[in-house]
N, C-alpha and C. Protein backbone atom coordinates (compact mmCIF):
# COMPACT_ATOMS: atom_id res chain seq x y z
N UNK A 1 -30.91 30.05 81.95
CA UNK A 1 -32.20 29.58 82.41
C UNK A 1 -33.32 30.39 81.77
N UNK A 2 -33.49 29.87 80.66
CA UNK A 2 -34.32 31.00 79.67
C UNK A 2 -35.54 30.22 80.24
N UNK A 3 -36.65 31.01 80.48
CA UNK A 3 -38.32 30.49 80.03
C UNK A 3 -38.58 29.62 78.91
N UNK A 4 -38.18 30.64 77.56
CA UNK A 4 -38.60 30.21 76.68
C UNK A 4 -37.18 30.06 75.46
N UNK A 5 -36.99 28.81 74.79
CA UNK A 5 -35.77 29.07 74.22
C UNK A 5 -35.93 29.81 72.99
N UNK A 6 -34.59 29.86 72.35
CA UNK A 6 -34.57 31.23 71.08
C UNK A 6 -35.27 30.03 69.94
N UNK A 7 -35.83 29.16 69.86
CA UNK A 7 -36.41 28.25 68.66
C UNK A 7 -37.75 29.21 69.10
N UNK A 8 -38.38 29.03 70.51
CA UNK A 8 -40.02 29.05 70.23
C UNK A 8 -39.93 30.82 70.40
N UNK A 9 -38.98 31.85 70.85
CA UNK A 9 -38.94 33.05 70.38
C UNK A 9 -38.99 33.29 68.85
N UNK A 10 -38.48 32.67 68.34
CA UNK A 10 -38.23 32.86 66.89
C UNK A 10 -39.58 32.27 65.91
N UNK A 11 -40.23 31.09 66.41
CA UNK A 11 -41.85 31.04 66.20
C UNK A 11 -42.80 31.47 66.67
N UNK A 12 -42.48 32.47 67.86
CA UNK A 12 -43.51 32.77 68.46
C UNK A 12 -43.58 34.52 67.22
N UNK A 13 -42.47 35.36 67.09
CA UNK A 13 -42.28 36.23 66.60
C UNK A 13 -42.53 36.30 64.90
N UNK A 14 -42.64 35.08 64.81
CA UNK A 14 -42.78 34.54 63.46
C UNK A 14 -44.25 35.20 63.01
N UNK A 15 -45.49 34.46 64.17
CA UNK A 15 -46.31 34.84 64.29
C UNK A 15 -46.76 35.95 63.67
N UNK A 16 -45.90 37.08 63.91
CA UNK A 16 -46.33 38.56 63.85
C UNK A 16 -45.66 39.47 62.89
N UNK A 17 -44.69 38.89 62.53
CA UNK A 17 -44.00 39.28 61.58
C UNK A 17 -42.89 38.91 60.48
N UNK A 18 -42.69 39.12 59.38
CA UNK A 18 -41.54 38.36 58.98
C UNK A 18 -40.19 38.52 59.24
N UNK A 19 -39.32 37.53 59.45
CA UNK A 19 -37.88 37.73 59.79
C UNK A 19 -37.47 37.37 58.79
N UNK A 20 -36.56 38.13 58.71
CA UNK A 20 -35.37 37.73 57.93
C UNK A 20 -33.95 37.71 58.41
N UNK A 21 -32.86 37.05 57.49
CA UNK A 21 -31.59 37.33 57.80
C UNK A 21 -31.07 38.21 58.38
N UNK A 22 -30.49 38.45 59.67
CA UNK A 22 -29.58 39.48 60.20
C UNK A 22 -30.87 40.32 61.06
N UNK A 23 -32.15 39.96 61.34
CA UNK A 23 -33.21 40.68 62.63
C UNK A 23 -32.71 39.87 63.71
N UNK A 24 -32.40 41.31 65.14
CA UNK A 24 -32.03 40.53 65.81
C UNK A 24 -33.53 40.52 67.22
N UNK A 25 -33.53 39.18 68.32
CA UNK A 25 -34.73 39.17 68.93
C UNK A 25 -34.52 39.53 70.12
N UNK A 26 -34.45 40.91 70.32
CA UNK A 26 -33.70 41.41 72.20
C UNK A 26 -34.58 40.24 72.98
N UNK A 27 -34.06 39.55 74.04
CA UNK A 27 -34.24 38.74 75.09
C UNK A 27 -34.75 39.31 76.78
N UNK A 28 -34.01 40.52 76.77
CA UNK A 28 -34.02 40.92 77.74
C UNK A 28 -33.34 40.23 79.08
N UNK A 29 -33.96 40.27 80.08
CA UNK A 29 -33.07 39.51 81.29
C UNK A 29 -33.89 38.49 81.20
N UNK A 30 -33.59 37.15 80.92
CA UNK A 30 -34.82 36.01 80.83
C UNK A 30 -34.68 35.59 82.86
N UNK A 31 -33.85 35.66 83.17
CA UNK A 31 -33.69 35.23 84.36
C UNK A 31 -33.91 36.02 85.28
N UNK A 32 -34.37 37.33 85.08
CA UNK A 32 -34.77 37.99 86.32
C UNK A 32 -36.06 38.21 85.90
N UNK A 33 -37.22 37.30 85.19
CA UNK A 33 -38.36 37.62 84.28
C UNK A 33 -39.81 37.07 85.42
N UNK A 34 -40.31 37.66 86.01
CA UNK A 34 -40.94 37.21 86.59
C UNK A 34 -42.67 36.25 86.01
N UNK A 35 -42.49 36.15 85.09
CA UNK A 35 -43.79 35.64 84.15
C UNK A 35 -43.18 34.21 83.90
N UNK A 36 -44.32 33.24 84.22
CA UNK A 36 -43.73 31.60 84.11
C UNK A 36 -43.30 31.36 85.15
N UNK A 37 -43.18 32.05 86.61
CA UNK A 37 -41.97 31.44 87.59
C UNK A 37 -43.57 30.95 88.63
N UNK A 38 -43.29 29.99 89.38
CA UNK A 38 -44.05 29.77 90.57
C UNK A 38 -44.44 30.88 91.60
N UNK A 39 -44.87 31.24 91.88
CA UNK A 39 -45.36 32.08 93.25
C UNK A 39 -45.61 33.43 93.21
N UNK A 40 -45.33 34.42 93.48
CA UNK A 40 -45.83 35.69 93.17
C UNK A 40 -44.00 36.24 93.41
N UNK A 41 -43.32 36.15 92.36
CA UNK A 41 -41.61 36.37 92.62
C UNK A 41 -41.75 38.10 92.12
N UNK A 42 -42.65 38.73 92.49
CA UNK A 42 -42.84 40.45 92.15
C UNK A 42 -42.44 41.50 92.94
N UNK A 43 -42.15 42.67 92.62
CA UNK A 43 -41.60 43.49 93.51
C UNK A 43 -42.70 43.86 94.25
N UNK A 44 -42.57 44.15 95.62
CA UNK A 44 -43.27 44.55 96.85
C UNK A 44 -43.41 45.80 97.36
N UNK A 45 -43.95 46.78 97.55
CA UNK A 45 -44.36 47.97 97.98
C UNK A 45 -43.34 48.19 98.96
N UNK A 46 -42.18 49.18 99.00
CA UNK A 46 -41.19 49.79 99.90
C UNK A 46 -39.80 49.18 99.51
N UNK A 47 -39.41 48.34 98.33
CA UNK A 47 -38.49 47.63 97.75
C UNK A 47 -38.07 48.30 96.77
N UNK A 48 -36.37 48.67 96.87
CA UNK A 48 -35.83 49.72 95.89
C UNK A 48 -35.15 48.98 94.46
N UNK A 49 -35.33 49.64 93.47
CA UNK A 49 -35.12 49.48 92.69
C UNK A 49 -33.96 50.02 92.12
N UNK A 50 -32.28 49.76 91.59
CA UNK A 50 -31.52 51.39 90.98
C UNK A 50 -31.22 50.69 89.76
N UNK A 51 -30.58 51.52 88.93
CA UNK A 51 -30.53 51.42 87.39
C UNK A 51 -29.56 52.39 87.67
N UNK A 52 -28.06 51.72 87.07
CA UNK A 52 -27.25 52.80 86.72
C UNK A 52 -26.50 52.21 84.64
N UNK A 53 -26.24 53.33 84.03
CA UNK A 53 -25.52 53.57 82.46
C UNK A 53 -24.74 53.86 82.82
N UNK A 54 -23.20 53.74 82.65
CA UNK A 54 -22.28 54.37 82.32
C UNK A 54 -22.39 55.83 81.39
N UNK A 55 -21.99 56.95 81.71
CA UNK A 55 -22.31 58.24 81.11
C UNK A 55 -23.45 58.69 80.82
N UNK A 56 -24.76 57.98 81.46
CA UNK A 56 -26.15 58.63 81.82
C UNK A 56 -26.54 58.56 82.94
N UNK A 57 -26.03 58.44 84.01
CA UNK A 57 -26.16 58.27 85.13
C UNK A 57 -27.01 57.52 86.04
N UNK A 58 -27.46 57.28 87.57
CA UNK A 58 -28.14 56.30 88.20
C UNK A 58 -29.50 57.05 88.28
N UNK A 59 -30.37 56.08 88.44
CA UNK A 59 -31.78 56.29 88.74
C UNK A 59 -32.13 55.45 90.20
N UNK A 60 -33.15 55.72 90.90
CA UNK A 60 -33.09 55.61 92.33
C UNK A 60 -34.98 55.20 92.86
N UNK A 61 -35.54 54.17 92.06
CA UNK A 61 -36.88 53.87 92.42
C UNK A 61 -37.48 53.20 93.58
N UNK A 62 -38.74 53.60 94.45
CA UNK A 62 -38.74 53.18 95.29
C UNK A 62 -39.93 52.85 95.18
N UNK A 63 -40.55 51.20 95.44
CA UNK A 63 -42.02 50.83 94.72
C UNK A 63 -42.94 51.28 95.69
N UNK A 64 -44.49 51.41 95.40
CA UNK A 64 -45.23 51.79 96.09
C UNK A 64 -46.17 51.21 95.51
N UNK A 65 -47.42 51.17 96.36
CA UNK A 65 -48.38 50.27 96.02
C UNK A 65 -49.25 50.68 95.29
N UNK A 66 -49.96 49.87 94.76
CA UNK A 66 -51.23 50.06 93.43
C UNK A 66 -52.31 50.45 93.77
């Protein structure tokens, strides 16, 4: 459930630079992307965040307001 598919990534990036053979276009998480979605789908002040790597260990965020 991409936003945007890899055709208009690949013209949109075009834009800005030249590609060539074998550049690749990180995507990121298109589905946990909160830009383009209906409603305000954003993280909320007191809502945790964790991030764990294998052999760099977990991180432990907790949002707070602006």
């Amino acid at each position: 459930d991409m936003i945007f598919d890899p055709a208009h990534l690949v013209w949109y990036a075009s834009q800005f630079m030249v590609l060539r053979p074998g550049d690749i276009l990180n995507t990121g998480t298109p589905p946990g992307c909160a830009i383009g979605r209906p409603g305000r789908p954003y993280l909320r002040a007191g809502q945790i965040v964790e991030l764990e790597v294998a052999g760099l260990g977990r991180q432990r965020q907790v949002i707070g307001t602006a």
